[in-house]
Protein backbone atom coordinates (compact mmCIF):
# COMPACT_ATOMS: atom_id res chain seq x y z
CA UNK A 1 0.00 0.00 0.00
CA UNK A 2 1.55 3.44 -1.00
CA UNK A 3 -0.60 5.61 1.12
CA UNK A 4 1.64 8.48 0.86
CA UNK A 5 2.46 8.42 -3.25
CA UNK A 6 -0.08 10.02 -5.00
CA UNK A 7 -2.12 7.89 -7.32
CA UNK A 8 -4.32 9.06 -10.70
CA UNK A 9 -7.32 6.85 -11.45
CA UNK A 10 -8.65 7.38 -15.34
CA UNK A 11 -12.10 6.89 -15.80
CA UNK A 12 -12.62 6.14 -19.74
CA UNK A 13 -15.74 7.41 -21.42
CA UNK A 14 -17.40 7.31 -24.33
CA UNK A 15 -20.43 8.46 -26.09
CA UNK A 16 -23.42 6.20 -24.00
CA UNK A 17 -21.57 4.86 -21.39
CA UNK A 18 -24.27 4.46 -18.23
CA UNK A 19 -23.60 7.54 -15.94
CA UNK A 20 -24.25 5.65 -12.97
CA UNK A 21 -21.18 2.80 -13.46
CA UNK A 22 -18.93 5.86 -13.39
CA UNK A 23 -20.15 8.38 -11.64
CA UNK A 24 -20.92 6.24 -8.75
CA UNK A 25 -16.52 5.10 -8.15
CA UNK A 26 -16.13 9.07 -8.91
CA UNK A 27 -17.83 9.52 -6.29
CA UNK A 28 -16.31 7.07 -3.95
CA UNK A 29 -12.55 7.94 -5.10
CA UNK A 30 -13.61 11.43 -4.39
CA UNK A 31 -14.99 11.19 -1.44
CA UNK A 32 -12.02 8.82 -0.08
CA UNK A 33 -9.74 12.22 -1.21
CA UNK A 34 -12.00 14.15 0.72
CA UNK A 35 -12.59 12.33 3.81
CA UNK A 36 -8.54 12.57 3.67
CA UNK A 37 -8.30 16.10 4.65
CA UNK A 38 -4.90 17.79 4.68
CA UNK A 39 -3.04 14.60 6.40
CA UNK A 40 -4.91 11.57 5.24
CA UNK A 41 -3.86 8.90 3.29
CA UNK A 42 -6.15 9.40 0.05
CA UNK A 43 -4.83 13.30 0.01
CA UNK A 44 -2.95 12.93 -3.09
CA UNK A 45 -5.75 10.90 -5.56
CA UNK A 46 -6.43 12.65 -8.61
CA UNK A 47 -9.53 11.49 -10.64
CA UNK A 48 -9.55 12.27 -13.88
CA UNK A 49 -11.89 11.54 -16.70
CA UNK A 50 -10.28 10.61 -19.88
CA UNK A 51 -12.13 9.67 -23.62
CA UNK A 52 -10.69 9.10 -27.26
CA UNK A 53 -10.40 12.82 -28.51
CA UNK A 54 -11.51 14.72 -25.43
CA UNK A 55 -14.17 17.17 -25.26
CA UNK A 56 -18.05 16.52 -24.51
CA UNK A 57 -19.20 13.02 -24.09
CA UNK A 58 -22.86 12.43 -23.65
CA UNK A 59 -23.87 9.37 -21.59
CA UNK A 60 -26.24 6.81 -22.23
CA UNK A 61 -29.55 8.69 -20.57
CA UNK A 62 -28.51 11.94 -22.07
CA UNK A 63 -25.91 13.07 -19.14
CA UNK A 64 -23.59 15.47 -21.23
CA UNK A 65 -20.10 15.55 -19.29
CA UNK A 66 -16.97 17.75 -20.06
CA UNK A 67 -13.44 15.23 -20.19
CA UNK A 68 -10.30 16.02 -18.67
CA UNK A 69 -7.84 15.08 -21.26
CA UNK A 70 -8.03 13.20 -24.78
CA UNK A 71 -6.36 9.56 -25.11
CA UNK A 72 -3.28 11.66 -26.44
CA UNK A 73 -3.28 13.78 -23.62
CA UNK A 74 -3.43 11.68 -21.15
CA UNK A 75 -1.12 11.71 -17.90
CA UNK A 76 0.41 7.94 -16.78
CA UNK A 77 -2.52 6.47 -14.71
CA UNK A 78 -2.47 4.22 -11.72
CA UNK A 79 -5.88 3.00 -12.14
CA UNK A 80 -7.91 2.43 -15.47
CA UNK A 81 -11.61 2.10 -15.22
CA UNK A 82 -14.33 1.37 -18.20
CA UNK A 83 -18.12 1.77 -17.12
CA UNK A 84 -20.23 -0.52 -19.12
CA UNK A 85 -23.49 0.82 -21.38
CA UNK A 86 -24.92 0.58 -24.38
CA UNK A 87 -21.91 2.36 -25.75
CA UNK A 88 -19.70 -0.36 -25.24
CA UNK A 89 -20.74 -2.38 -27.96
CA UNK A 90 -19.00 -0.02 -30.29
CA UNK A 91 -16.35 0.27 -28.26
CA UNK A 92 -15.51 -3.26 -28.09
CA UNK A 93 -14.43 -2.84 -31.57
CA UNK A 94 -12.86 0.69 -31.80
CA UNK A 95 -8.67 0.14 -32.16
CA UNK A 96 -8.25 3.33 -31.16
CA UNK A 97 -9.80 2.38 -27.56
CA UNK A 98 -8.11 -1.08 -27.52
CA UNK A 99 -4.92 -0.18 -28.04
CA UNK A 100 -5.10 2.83 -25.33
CA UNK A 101 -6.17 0.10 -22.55
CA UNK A 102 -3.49 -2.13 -23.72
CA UNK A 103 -0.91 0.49 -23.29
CA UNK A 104 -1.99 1.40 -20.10
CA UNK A 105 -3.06 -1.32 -18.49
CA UNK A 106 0.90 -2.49 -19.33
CA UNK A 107 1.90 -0.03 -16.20
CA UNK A 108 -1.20 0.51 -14.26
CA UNK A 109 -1.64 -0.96 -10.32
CA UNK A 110 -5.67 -1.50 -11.30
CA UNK A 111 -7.25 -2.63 -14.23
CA UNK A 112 -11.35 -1.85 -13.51
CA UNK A 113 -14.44 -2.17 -15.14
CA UNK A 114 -18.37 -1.91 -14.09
CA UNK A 115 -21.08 -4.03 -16.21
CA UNK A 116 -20.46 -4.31 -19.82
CA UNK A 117 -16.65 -2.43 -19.60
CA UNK A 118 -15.55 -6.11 -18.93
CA UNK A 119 -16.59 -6.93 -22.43
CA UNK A 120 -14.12 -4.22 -23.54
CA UNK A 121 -11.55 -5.28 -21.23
CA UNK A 122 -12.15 -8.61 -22.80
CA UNK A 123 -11.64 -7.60 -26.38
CA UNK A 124 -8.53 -6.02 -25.50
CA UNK A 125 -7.28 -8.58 -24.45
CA UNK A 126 -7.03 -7.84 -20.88
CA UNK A 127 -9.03 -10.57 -19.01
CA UNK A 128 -7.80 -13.38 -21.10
CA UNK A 129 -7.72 -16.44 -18.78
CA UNK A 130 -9.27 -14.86 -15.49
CA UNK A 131 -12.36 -14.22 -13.98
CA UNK A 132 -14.93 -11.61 -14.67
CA UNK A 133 -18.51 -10.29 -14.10
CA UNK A 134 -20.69 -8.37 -16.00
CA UNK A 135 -24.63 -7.32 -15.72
CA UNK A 136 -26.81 -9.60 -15.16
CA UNK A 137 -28.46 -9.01 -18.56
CA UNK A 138 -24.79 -9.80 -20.74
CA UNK A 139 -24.05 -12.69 -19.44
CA UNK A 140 -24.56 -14.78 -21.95
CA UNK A 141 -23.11 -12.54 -24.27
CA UNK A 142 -20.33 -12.24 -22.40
CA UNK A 143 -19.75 -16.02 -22.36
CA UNK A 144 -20.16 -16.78 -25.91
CA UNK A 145 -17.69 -14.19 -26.44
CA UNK A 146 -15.00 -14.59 -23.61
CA UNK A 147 -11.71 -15.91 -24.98
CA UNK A 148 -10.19 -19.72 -23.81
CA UNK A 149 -9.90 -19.74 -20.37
CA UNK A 150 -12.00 -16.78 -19.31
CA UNK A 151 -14.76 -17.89 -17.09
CA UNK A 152 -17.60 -15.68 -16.35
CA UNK A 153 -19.05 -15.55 -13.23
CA UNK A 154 -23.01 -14.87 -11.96
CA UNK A 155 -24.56 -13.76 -9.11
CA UNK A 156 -21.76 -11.89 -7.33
CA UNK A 157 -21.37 -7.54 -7.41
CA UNK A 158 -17.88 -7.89 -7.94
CA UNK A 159 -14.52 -10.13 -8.89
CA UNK A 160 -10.85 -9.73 -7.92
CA UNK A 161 -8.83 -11.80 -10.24
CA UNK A 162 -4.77 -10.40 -9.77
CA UNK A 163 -5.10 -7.06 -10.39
CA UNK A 164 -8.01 -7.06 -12.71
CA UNK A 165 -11.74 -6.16 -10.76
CA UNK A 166 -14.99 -6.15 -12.64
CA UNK A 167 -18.32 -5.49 -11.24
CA UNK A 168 -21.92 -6.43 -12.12
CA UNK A 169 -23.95 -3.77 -13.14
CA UNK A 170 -24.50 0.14 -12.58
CA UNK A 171 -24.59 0.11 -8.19
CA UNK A 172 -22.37 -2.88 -8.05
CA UNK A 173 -19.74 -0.10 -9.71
CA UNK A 174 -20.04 1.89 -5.89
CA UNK A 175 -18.94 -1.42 -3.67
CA UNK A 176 -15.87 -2.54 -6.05
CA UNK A 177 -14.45 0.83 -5.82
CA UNK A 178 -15.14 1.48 -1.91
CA UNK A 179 -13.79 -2.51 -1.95
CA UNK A 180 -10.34 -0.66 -4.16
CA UNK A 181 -10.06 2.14 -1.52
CA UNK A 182 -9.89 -0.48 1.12
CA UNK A 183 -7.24 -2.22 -0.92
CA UNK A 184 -5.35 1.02 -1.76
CA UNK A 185 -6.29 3.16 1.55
CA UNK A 186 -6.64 0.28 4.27
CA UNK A 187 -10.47 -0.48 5.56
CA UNK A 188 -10.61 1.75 7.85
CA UNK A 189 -10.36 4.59 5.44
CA UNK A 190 -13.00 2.76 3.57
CA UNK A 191 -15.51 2.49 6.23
CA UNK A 192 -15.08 6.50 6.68
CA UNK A 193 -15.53 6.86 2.79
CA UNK A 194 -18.40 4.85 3.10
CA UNK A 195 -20.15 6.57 6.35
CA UNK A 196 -19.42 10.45 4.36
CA UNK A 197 -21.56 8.85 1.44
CA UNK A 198 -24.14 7.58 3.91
CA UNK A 199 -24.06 4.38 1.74
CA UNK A 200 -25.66 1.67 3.14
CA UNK A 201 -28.22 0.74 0.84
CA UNK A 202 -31.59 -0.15 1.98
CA UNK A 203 -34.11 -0.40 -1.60
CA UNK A 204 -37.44 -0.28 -1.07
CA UNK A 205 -38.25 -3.08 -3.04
CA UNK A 206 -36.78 -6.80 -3.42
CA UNK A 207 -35.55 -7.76 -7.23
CA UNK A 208 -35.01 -11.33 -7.87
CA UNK A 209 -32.06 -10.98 -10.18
């Protein structure tokens, strides 16, 4: 744990990526820099959100967001994370988007995705022979699609293979990365992340997924 380096997690959009599998980690990676302070050991995490040519993405319910930097403009990243959506499918076969996870994922501590941004990881290459998760919904997709030796598991919010962690979809997105600022931060930093967000979900309805 390097509690005192500073770290830079990359979010990676696209046009219709669902808002909430990235908004919801930018919010806990925040928050964990936050609940910091001036001493803490989070102080030093940049977030920064990071897409193809830079500019205005627009998300997959219409959430139009301003990037940070373009794939050539990007700063060395400690963390890589692709949120899943609708947008993904094009994504999966864009070169210019598998070749910038490739190179980065070559150097990064992390390699992250929430619901369909494993399938993207997976067609880059990068969860060749380990285990994944995606929505609910994908699947079966997901398997048919998978490489040799990539198994696909159900019915869990989130999988740590090595350094590769992929969560189910949209919410699941919120308890891999408060899971990561354990890992990064310690737990008890985590817990405090997690009490500032007042995150302890309670749905008013049950969903047989």
């Amino acid at each position: 744990m390097m509690a005192e380096e500073g770290r830079t997690i990359g979010i990676v959009l696209f046009d219709r990526a669902e808002e909430l599998d990235w908004v919801g980690p930018f919010e806990v990676f925040t928050m964990a820099r936050e609940a910091s302070g001036e001493s803490g050991p989070a102080k030093a995490l940049d977030v920064v959100l990071v897409s193809e040519t830079g500019g205005l993405v627009v998300g997959a319910k219409g959430l139009r967001n301003e990037v940070d930097f373009s794939f050539a403009t990007a700063p060395a990243l400690d963390v890589l994370l692709v949120p899943g959506g609708i947008g993904t499918r094009a994504e999966m076969k864009n070169p210019a988007m598998l070749d910038f996870l490739r190179a980065r994922a070559a150097n990064a501590e992390w390699v992250t995705s929430v619901c369909t941004g494993s399938a993207v990881l997976e067609a880059a290459g990068l969860a060749k022979g380990r285990r994944i998760t995606t929505h609910w919904g994908y699947l079966p997709t997901l398997r048919e699609n998978a490489g040799d030796g990539t198994e696909v598991l159900e019915r869990v919010r989130y999988v740590r293979d090595g350094n590769l962690l992929t969560a189910a979809g949209v919410s699941a997105g919120i308890d891999a990365a408060l899971w990561l600022v354990g890992e990064l931060y310690g737990v008890p930093h985590a817990r405090i992340t997690q009490k500032m967000m007042e995150y302890d979900p309670a749905p008013p309805y049950a969903a047989e997924v």
